[in-house]
Structure formats: C-alpha cells, structure tokens
Protein backbone atom coordinates (compact mmCIF):
# COMPACT_ATOMS: atom_id res chain seq x y z
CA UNK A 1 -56.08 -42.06 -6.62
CA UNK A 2 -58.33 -39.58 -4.40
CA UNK A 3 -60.19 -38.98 -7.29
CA UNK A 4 -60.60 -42.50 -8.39
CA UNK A 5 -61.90 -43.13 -4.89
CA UNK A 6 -64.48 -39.98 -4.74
CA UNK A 7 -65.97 -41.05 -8.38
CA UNK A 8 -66.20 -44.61 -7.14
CA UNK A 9 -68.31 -43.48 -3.87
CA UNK A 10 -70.31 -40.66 -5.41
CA UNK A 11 -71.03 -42.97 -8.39
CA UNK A 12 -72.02 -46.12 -5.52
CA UNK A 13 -74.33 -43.13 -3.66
CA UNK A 14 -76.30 -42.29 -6.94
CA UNK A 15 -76.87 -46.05 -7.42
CA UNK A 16 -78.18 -46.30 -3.89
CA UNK A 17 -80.27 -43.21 -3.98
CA UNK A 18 -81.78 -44.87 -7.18
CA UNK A 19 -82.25 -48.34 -5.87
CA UNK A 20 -84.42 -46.50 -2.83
CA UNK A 21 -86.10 -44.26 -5.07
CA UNK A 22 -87.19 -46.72 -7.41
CA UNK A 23 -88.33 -48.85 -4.07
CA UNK A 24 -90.00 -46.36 -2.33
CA UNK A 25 -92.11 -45.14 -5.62
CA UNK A 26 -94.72 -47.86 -5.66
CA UNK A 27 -95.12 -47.69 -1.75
CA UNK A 28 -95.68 -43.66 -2.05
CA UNK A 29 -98.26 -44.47 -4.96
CA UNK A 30 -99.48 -47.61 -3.49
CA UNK A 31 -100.14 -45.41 0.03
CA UNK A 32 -101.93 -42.54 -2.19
CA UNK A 33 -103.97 -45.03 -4.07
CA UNK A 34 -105.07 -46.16 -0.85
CA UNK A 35 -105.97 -42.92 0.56
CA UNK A 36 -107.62 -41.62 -2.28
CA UNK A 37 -109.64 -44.44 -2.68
CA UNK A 38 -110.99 -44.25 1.34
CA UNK A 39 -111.52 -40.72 0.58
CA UNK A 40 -114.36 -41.55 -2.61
CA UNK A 41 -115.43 -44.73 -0.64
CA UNK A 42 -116.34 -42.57 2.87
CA UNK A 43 -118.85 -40.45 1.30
CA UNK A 44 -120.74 -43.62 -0.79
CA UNK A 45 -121.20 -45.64 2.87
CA UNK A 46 -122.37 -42.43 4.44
C-alpha cells in the first residue's frame, strides 16, 4: 500500500512538473524573443 501511494504521488509530481514546464516554455521564449528583439531594434533608432 506505501508503495502504491509513493508511485501515485511521484507519478502526480512528474505530471505537475510537466504541466509547468510546458507553461512556462513559451513565456521563457516569448521573454527572450522580446529581449533580443529590443537589443537589434536599440542600435537601428540610435
């Protein structure tokens, strides 16, 4: 029973690290998009 209950959390923690991984990907590229793209527009305006 113990180990019924360990696989069931450790498999429920994978899912959630997943879910917030897969969540948090296109804000991390969205964020370096963004600063990349200020970084090749600040030397055009100047």
């Amino acid at each position: 029973m113990k180990v019924n209950m360990y696989t069931l959390a450790s498999s429920q923690v994978v899912r959630y690290a997943i879910i917030i991984a897969a969540a948090s990907l296109p804000l991390i590229l969205a964020a370096l998009h963004v600063t990349h793209a200020e970084e090749s527009i600040g030397p055009v305006t100047d």
